[in-house]
PDB file of N, CA and C in Angstrom:
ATOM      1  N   UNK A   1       0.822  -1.190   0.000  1.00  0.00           N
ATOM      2  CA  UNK A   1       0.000   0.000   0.000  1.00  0.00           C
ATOM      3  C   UNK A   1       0.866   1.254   0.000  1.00  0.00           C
ATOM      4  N   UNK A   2       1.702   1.644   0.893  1.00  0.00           N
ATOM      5  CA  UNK A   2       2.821   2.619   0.685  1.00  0.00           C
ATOM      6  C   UNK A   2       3.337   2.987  -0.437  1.00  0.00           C
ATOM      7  N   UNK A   3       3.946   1.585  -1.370  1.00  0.00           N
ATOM      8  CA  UNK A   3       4.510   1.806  -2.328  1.00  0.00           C
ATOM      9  C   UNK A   3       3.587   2.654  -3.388  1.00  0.00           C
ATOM     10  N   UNK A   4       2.196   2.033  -3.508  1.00  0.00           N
ATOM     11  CA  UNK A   4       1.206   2.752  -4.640  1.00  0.00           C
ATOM     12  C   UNK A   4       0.991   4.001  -4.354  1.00  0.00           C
ATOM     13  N   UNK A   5       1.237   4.435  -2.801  1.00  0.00           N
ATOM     14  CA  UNK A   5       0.727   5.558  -2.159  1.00  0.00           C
ATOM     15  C   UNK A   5       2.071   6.804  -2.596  1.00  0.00           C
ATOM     16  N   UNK A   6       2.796   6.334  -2.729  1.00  0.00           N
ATOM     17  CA  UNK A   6       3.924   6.835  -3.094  1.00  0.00           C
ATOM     18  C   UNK A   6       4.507   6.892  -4.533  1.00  0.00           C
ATOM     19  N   UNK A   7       3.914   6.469  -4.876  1.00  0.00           N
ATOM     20  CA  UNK A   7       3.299   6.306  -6.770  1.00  0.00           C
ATOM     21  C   UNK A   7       2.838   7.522  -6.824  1.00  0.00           C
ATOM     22  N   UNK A   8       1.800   7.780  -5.950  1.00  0.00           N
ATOM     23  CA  UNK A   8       0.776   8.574  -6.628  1.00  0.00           C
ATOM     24  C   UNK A   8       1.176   9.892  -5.692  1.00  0.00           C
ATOM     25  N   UNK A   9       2.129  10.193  -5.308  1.00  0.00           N
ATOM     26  CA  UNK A   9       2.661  11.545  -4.758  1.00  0.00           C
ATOM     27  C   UNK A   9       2.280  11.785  -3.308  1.00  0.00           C
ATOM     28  N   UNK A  10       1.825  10.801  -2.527  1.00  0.00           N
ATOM     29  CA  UNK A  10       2.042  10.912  -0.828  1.00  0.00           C
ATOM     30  C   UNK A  10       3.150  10.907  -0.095  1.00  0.00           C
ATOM     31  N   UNK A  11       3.501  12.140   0.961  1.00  0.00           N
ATOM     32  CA  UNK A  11       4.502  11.746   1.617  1.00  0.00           C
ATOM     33  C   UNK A  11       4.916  11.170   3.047  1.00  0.00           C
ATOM     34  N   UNK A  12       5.525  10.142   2.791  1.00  0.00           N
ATOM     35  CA  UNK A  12       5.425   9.160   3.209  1.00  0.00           C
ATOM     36  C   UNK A  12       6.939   9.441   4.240  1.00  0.00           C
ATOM     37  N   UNK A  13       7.121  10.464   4.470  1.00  0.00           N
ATOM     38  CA  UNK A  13       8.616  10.329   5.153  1.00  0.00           C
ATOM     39  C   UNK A  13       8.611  10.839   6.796  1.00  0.00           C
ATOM     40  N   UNK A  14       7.083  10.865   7.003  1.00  0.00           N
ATOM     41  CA  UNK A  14       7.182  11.228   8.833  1.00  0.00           C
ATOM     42  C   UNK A  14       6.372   9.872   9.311  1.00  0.00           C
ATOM     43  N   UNK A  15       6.517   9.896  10.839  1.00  0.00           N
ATOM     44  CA  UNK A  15       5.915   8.700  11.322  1.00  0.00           C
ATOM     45  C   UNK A  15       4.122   8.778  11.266  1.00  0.00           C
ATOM     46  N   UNK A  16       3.339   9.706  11.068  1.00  0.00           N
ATOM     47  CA  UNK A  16       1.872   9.806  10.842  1.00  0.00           C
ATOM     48  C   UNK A  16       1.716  10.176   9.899  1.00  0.00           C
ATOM     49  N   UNK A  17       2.565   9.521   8.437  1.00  0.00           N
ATOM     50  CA  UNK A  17       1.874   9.960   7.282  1.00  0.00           C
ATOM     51  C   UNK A  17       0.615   9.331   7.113  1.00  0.00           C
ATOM     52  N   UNK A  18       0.852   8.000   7.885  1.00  0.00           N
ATOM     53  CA  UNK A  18      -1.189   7.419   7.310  1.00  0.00           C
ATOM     54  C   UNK A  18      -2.122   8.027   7.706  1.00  0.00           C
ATOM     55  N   UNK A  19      -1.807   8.708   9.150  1.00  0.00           N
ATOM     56  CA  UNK A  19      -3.372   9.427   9.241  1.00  0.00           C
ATOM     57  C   UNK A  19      -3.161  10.809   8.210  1.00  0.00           C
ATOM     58  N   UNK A  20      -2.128  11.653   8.126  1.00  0.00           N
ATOM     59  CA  UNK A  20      -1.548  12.514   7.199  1.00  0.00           C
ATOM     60  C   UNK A  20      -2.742  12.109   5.738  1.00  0.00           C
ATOM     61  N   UNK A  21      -2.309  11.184   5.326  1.00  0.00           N
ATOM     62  CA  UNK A  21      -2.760  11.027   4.205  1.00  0.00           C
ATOM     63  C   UNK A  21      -4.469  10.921   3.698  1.00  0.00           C
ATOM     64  N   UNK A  22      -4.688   9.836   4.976  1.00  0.00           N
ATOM     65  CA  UNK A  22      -6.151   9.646   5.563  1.00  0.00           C
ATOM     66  C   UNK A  22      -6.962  11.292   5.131  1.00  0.00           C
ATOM     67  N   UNK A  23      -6.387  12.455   6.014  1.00  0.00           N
ATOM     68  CA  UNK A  23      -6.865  13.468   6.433  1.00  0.00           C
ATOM     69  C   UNK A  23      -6.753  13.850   4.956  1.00  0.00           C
ATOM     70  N   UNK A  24      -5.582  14.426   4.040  1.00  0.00           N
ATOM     71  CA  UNK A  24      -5.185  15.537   3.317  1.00  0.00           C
ATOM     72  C   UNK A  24      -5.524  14.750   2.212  1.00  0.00           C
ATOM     73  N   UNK A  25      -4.921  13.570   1.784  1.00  0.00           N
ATOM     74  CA  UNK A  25      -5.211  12.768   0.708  1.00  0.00           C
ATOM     75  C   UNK A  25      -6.062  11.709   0.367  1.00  0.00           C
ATOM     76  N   UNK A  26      -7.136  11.773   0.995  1.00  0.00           N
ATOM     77  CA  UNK A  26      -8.380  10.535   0.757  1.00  0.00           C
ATOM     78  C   UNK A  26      -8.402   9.915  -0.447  1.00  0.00           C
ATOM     79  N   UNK A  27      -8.973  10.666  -1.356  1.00  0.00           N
ATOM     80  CA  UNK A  27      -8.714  10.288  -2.708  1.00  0.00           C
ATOM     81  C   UNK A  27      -7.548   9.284  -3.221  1.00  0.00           C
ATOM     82  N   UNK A  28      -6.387   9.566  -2.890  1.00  0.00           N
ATOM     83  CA  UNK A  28      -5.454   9.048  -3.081  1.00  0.00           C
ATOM     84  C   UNK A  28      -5.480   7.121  -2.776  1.00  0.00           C
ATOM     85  N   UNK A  29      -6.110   7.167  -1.224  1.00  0.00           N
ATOM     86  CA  UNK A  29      -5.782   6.243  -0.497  1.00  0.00           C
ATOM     87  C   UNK A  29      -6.885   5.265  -1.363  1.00  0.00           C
ATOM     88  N   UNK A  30      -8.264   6.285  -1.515  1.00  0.00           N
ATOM     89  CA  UNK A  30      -9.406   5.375  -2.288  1.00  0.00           C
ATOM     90  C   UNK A  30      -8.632   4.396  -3.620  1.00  0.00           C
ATOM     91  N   UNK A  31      -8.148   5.556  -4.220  1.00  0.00           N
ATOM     92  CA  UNK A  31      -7.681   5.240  -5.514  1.00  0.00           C
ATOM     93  C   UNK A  31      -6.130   4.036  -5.436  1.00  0.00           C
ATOM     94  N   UNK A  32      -5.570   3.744  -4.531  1.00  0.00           N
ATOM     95  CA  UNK A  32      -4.625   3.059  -4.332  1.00  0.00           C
ATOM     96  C   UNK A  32      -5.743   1.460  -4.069  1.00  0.00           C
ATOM     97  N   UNK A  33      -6.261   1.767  -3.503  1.00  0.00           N
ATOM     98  CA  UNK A  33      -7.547   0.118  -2.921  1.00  0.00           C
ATOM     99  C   UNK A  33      -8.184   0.051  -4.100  1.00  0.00           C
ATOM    100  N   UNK A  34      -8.691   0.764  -4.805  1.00  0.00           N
ATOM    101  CA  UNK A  34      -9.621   0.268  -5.941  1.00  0.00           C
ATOM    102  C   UNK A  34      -8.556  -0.078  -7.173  1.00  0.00           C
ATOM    103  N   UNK A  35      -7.607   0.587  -7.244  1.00  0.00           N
ATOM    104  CA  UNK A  35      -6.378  -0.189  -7.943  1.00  0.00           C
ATOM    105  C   UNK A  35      -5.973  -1.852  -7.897  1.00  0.00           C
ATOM    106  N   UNK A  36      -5.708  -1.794  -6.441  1.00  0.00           N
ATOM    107  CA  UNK A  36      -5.675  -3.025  -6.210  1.00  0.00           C
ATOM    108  C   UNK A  36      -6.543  -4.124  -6.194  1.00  0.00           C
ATOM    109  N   UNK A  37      -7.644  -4.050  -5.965  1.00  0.00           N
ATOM    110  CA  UNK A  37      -9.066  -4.092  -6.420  1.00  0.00           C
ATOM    111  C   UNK A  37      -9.095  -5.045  -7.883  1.00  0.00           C
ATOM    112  N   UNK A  38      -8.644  -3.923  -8.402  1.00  0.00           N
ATOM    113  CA  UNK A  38      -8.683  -4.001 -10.060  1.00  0.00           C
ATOM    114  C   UNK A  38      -7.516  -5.116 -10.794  1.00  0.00           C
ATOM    115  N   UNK A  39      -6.560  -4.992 -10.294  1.00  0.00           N
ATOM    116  CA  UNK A  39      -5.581  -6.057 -10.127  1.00  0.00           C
ATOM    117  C   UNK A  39      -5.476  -7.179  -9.740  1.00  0.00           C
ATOM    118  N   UNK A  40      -6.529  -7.657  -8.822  1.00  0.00           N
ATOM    119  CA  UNK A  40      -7.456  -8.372  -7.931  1.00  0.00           C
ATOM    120  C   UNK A  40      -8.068  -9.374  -9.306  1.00  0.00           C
ATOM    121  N   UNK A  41      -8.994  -8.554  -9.725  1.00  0.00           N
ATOM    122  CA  UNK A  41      -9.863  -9.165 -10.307  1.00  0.00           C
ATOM    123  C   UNK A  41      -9.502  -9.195 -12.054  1.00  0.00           C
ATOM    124  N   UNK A  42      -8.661  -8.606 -11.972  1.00  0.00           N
ATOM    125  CA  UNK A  42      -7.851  -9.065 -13.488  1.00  0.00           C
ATOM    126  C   UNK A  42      -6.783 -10.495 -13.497  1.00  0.00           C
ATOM    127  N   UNK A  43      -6.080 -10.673 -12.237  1.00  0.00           N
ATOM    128  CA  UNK A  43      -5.638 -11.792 -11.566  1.00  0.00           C
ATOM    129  C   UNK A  43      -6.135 -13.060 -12.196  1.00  0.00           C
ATOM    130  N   UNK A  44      -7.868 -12.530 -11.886  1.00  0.00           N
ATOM    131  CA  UNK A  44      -8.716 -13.649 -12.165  1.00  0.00           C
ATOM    132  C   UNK A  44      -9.145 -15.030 -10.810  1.00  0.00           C
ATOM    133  N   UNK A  45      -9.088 -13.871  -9.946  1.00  0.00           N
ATOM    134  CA  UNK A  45      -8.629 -14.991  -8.562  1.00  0.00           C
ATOM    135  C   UNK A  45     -10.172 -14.378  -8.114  1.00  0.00           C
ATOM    136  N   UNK A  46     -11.020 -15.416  -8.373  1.00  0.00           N
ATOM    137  CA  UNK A  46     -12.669 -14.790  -7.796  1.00  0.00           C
ATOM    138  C   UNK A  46     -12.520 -14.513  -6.155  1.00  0.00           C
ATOM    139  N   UNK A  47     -11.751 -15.026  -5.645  1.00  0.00           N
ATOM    140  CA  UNK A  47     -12.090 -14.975  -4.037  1.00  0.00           C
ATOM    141  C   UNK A  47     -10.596 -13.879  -3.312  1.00  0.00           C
ATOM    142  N   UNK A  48      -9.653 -13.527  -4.354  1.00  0.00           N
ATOM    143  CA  UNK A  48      -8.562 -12.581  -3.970  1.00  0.00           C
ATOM    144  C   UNK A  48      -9.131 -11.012  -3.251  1.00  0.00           C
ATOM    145  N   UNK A  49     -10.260 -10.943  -4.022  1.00  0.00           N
ATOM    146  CA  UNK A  49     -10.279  -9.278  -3.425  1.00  0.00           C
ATOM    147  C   UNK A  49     -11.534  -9.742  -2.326  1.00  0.00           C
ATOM    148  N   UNK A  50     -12.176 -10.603  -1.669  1.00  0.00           N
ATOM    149  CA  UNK A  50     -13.104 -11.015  -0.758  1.00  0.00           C
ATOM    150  C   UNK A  50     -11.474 -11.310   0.004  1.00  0.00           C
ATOM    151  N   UNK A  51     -10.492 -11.867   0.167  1.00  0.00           N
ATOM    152  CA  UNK A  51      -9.880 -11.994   1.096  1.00  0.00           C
ATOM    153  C   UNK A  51      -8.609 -10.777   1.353  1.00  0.00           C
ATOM    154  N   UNK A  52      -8.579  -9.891   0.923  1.00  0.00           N
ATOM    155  CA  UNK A  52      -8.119  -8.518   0.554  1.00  0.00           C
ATOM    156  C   UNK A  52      -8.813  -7.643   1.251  1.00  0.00           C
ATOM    157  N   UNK A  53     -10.009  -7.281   1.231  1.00  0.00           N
ATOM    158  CA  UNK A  53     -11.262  -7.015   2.021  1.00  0.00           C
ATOM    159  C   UNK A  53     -11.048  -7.171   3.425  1.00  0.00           C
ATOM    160  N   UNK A  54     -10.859  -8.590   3.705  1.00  0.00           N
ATOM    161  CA  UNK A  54     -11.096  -8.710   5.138  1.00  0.00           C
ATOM    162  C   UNK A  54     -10.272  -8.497   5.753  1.00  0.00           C
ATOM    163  N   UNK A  55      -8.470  -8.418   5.184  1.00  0.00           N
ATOM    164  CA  UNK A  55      -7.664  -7.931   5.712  1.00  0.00           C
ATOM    165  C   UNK A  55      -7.725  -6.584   6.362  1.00  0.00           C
ATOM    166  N   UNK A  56      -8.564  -5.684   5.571  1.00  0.00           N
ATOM    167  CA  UNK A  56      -8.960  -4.645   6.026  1.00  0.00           C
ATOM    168  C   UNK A  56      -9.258  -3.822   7.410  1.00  0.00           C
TER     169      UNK A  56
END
């Protein structure tokens, strides 16, 4: 998750960037999960993003 988060221009270099990001960059964080999401289900793994999910 970091790594995509850091893809997409979050900074990631103090110890509360997640709530940091949470707060300032929502969008971002959405768009990093539905990525993966998407990767998920291109995989082709029907039950990958149901157990992705629950990690949650």
């Amino acid at each position: 998750m970091s790594y995509e988060l850091e893809k997409q221009g979050v900074d990631t270099n103090n110890k509360l960037w997640t709530a940091t990001a949470l707060i300032d960059q929502l969008s971002k964080v959405y768009q990093a999960h539905w990525d993966w999401l998407i990767f998920i289900k291109m995989a082709g793994s029907p039950t990958a993003g149901v157990e992705y999910l629950q990690q949650c």
